[in-house]
PDB file of N, CA and C in Angstrom:
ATOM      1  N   UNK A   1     107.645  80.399 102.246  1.00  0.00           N
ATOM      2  CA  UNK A   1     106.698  81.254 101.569  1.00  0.00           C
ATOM      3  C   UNK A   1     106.390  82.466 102.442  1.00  0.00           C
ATOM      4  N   UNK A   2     106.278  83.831 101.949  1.00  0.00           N
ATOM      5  CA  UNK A   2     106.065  84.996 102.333  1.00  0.00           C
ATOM      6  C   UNK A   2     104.748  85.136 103.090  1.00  0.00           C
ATOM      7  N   UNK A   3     104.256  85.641 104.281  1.00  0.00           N
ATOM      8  CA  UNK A   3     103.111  85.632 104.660  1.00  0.00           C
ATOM      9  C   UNK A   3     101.991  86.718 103.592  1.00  0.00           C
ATOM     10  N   UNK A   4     101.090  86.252 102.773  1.00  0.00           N
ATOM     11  CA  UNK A   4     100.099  86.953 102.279  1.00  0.00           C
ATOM     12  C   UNK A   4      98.907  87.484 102.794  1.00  0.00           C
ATOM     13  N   UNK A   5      98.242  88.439 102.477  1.00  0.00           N
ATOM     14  CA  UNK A   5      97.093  88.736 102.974  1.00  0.00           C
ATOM     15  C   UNK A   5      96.532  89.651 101.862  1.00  0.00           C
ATOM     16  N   UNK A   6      94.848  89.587 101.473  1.00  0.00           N
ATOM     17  CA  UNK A   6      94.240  90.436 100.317  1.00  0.00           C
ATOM     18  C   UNK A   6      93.761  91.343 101.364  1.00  0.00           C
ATOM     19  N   UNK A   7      93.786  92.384 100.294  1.00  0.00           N
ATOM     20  CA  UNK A   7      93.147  93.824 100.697  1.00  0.00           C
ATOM     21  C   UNK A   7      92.104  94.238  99.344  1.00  0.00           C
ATOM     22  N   UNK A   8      90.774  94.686  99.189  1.00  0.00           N
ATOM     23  CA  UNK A   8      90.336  95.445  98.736  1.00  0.00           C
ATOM     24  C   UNK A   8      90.109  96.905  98.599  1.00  0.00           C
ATOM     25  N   UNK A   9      91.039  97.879  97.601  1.00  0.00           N
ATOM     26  CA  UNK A   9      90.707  98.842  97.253  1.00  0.00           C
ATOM     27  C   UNK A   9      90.304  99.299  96.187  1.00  0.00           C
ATOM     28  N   UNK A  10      89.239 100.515  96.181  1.00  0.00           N
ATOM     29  CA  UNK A  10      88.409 101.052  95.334  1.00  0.00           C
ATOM     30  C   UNK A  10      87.682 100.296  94.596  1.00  0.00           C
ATOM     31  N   UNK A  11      87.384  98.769  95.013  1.00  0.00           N
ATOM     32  CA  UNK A  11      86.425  97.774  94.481  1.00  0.00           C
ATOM     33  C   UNK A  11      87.764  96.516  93.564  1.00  0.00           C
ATOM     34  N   UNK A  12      88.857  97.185  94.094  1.00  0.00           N
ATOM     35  CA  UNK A  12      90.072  96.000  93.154  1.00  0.00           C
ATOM     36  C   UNK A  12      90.870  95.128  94.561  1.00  0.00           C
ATOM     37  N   UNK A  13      90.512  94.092  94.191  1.00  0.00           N
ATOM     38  CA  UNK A  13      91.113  93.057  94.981  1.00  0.00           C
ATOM     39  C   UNK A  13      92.533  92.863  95.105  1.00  0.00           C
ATOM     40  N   UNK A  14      93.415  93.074  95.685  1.00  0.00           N
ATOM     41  CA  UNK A  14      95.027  92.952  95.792  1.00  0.00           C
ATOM     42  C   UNK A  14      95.790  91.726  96.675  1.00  0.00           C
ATOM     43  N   UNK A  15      96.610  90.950  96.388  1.00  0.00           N
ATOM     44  CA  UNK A  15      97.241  89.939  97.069  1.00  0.00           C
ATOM     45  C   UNK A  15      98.178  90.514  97.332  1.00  0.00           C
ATOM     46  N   UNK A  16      98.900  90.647  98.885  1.00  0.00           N
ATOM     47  CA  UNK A  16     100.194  91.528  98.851  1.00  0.00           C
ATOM     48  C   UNK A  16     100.726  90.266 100.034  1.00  0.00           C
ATOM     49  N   UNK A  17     102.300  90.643  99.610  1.00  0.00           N
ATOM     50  CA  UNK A  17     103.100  89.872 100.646  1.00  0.00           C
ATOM     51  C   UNK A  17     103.693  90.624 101.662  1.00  0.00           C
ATOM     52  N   UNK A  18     104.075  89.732 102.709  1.00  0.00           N
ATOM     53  CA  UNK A  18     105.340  90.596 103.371  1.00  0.00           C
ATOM     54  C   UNK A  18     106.895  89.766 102.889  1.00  0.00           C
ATOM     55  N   UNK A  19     107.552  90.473 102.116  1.00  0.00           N
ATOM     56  CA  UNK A  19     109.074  89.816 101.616  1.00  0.00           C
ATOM     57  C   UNK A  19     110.089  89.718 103.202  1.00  0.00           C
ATOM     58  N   UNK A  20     109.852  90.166 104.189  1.00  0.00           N
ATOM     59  CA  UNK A  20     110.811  90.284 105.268  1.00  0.00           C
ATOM     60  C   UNK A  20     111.185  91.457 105.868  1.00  0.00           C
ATOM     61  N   UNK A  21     111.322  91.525 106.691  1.00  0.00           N
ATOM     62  CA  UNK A  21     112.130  92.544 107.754  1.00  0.00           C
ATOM     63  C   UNK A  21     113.646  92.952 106.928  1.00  0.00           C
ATOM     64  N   UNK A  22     114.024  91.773 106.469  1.00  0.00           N
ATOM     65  CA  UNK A  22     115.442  92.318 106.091  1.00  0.00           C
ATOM     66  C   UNK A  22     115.428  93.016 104.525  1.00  0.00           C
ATOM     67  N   UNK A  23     114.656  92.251 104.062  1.00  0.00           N
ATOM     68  CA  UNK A  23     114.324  93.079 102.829  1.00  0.00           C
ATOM     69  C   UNK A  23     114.083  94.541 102.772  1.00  0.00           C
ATOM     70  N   UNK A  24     113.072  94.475 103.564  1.00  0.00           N
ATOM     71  CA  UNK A  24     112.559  95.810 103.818  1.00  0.00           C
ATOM     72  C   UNK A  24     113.746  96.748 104.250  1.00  0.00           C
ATOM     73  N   UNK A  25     114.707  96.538 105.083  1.00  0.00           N
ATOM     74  CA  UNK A  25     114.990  97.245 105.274  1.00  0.00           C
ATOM     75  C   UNK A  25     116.732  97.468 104.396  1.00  0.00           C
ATOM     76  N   UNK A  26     116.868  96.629 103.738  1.00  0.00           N
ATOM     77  CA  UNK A  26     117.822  96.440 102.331  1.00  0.00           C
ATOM     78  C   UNK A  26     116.744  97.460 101.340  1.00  0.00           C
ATOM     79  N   UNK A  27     116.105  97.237 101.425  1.00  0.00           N
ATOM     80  CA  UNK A  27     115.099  98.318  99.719  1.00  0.00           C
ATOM     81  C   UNK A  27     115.263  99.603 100.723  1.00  0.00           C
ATOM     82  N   UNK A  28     115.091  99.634 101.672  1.00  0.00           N
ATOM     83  CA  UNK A  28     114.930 101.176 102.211  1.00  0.00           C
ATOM     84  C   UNK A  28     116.922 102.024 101.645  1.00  0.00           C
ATOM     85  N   UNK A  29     117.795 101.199 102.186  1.00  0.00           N
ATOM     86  CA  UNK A  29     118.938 101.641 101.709  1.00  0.00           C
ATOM     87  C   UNK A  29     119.293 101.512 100.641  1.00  0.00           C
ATOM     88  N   UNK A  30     118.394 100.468  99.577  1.00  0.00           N
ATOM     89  CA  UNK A  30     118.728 100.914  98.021  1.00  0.00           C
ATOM     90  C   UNK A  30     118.152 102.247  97.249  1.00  0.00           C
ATOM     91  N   UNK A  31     117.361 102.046  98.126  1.00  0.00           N
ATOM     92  CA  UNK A  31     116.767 103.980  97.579  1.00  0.00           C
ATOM     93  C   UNK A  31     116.895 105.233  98.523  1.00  0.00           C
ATOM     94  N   UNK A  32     118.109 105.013  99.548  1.00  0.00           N
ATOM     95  CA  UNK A  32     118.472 106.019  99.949  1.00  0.00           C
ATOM     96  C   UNK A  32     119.267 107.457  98.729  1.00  0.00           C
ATOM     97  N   UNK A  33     119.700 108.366  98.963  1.00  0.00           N
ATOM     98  CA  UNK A  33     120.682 108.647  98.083  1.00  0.00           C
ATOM     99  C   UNK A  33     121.381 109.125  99.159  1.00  0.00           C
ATOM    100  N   UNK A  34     122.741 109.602  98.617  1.00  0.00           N
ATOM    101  CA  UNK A  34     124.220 110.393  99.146  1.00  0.00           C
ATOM    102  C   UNK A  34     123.805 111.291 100.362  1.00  0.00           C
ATOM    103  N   UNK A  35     122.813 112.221 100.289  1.00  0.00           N
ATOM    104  CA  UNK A  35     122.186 112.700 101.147  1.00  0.00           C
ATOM    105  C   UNK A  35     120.665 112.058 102.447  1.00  0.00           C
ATOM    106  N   UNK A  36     120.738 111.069 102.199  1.00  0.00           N
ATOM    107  CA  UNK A  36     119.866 110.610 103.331  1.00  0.00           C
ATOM    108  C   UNK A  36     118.927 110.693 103.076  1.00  0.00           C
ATOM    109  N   UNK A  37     118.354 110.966 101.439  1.00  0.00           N
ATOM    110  CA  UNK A  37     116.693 111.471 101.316  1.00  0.00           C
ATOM    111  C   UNK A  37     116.156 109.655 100.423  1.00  0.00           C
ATOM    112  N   UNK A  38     114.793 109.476 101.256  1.00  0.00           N
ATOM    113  CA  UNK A  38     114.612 108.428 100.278  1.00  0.00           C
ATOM    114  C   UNK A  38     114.095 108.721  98.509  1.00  0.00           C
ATOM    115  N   UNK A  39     114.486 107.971  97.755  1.00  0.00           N
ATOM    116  CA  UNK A  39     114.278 107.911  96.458  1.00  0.00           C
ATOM    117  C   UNK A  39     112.927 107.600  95.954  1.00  0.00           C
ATOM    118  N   UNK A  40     111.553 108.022  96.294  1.00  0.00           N
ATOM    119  CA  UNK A  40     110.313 107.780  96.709  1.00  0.00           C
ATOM    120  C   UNK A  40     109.516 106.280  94.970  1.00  0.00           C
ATOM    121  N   UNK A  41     110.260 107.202  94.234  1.00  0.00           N
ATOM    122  CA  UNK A  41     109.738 106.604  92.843  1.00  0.00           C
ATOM    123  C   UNK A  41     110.195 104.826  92.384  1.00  0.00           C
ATOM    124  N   UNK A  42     111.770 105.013  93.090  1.00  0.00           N
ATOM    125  CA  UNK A  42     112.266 103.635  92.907  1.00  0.00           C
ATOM    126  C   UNK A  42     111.681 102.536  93.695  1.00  0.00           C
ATOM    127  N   UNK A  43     111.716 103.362  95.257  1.00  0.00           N
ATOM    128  CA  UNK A  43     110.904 102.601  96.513  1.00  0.00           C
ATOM    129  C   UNK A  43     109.879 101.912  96.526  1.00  0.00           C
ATOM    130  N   UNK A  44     108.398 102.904  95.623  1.00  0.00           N
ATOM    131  CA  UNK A  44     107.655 102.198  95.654  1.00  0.00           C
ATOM    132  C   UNK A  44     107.833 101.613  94.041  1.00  0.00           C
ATOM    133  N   UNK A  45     108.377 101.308  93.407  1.00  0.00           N
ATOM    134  CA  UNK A  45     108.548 100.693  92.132  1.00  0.00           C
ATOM    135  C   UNK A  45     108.921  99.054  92.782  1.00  0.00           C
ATOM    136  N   UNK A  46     109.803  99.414  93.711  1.00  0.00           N
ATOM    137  CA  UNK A  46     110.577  97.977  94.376  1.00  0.00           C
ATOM    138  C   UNK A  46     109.356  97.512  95.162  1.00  0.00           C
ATOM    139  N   UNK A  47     108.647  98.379  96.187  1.00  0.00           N
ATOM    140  CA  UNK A  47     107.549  97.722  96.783  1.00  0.00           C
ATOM    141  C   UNK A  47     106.421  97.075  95.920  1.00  0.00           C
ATOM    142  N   UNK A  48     105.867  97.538  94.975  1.00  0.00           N
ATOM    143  CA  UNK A  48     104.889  97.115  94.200  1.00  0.00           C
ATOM    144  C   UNK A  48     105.276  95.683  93.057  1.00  0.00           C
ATOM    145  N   UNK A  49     106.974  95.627  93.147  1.00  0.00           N
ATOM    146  CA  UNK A  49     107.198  94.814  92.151  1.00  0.00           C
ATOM    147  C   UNK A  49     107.432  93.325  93.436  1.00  0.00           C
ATOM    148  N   UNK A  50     107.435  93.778  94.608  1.00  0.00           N
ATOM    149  CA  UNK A  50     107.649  92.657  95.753  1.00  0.00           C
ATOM    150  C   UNK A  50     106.909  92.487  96.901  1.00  0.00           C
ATOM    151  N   UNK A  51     105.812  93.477  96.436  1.00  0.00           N
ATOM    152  CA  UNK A  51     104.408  93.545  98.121  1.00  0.00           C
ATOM    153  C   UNK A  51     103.333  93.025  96.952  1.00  0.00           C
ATOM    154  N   UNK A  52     102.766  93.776  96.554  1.00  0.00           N
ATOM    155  CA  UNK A  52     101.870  93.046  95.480  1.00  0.00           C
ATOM    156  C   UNK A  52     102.242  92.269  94.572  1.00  0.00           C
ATOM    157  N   UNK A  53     101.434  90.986  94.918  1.00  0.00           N
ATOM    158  CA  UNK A  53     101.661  89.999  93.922  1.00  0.00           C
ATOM    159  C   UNK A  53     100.556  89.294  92.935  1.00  0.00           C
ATOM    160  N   UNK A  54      99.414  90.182  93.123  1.00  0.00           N
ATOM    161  CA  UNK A  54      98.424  89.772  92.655  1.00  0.00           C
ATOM    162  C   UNK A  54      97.315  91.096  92.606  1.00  0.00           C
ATOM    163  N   UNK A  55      96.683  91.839  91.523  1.00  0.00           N
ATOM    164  CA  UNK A  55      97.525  91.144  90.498  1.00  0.00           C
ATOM    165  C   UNK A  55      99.010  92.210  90.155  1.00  0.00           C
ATOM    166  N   UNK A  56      99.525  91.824  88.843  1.00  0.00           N
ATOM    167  CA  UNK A  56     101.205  92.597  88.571  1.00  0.00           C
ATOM    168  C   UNK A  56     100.667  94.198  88.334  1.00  0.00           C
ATOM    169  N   UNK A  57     101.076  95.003  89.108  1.00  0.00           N
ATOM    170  CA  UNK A  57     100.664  96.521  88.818  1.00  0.00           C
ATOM    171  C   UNK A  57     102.359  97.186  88.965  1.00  0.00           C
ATOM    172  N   UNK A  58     102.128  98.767  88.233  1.00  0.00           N
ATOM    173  CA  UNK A  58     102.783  99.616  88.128  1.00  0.00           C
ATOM    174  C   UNK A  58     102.601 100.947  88.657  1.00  0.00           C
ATOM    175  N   UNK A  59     103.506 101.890  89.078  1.00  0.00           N
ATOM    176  CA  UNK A  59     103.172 103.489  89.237  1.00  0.00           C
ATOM    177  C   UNK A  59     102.286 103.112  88.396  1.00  0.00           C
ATOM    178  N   UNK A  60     102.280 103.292  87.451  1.00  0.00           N
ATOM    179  CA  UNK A  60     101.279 104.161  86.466  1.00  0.00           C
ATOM    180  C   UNK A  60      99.685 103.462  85.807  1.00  0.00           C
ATOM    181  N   UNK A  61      99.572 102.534  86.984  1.00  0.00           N
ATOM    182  CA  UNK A  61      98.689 101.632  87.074  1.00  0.00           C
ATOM    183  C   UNK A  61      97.033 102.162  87.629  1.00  0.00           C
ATOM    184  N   UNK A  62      98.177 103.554  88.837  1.00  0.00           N
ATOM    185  CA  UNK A  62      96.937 104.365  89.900  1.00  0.00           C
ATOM    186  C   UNK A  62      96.938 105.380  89.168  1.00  0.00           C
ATOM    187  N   UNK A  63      97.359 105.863  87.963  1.00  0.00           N
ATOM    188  CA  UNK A  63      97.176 107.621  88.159  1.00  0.00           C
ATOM    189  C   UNK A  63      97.538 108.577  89.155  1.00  0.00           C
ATOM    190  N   UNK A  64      96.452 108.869  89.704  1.00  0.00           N
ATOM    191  CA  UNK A  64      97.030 110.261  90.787  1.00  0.00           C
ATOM    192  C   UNK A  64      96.418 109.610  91.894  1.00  0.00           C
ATOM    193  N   UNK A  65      96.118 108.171  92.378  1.00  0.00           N
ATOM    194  CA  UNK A  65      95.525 107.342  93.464  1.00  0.00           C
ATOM    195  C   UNK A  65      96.037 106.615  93.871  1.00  0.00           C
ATOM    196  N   UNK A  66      97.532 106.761  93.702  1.00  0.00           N
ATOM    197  CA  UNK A  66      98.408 105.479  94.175  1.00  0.00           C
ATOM    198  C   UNK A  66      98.570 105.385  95.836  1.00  0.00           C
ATOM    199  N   UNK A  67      98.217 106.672  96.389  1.00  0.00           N
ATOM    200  CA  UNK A  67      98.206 107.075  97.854  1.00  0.00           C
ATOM    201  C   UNK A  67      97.109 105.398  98.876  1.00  0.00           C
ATOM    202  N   UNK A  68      96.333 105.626  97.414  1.00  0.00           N
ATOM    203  CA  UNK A  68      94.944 104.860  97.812  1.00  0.00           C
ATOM    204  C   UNK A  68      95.445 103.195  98.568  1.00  0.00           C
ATOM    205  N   UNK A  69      96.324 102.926  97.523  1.00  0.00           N
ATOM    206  CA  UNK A  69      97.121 101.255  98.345  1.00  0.00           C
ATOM    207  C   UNK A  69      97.789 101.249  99.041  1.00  0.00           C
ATOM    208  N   UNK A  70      98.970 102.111  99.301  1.00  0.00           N
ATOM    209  CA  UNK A  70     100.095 102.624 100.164  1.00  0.00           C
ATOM    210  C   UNK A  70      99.275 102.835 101.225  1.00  0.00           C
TER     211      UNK A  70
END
């Protein structure tokens, strides 16, 4: 099992994991592109669908505050 830990932001309670070192650094090269730039939208799409696990959120979950969990 993934080590968990909650965080509270803006009054919303979050369960987030850590998936691994290797993960992490496998998602970093799935959203590289051809040029070396990361793919920022997929990245955190992959982080949020595998760091937070509680509860299930989306981009479009924060609006223009997604800075706020990151």
């Amino acid at each position: 099992m993934a080590k968990q830990t909650t965080v509270t932001v803006n009054g919303v309670e979050y369960t987030l994991q850590h998936p691994g070192a290797r993960w992490y650094l496998q998602a970093v090269d799935r959203h590289t592109n051809a040029k070396g730039n990361l793919e920022r939208e997929k990245y955190i799409e992959d982080l949020l669908k595998h760091v937070v696990v509680d509860p299930v959120v989306t981009i479009d979950d924060f609006g223009d505050d997604l800075g706020s969990l990151l």
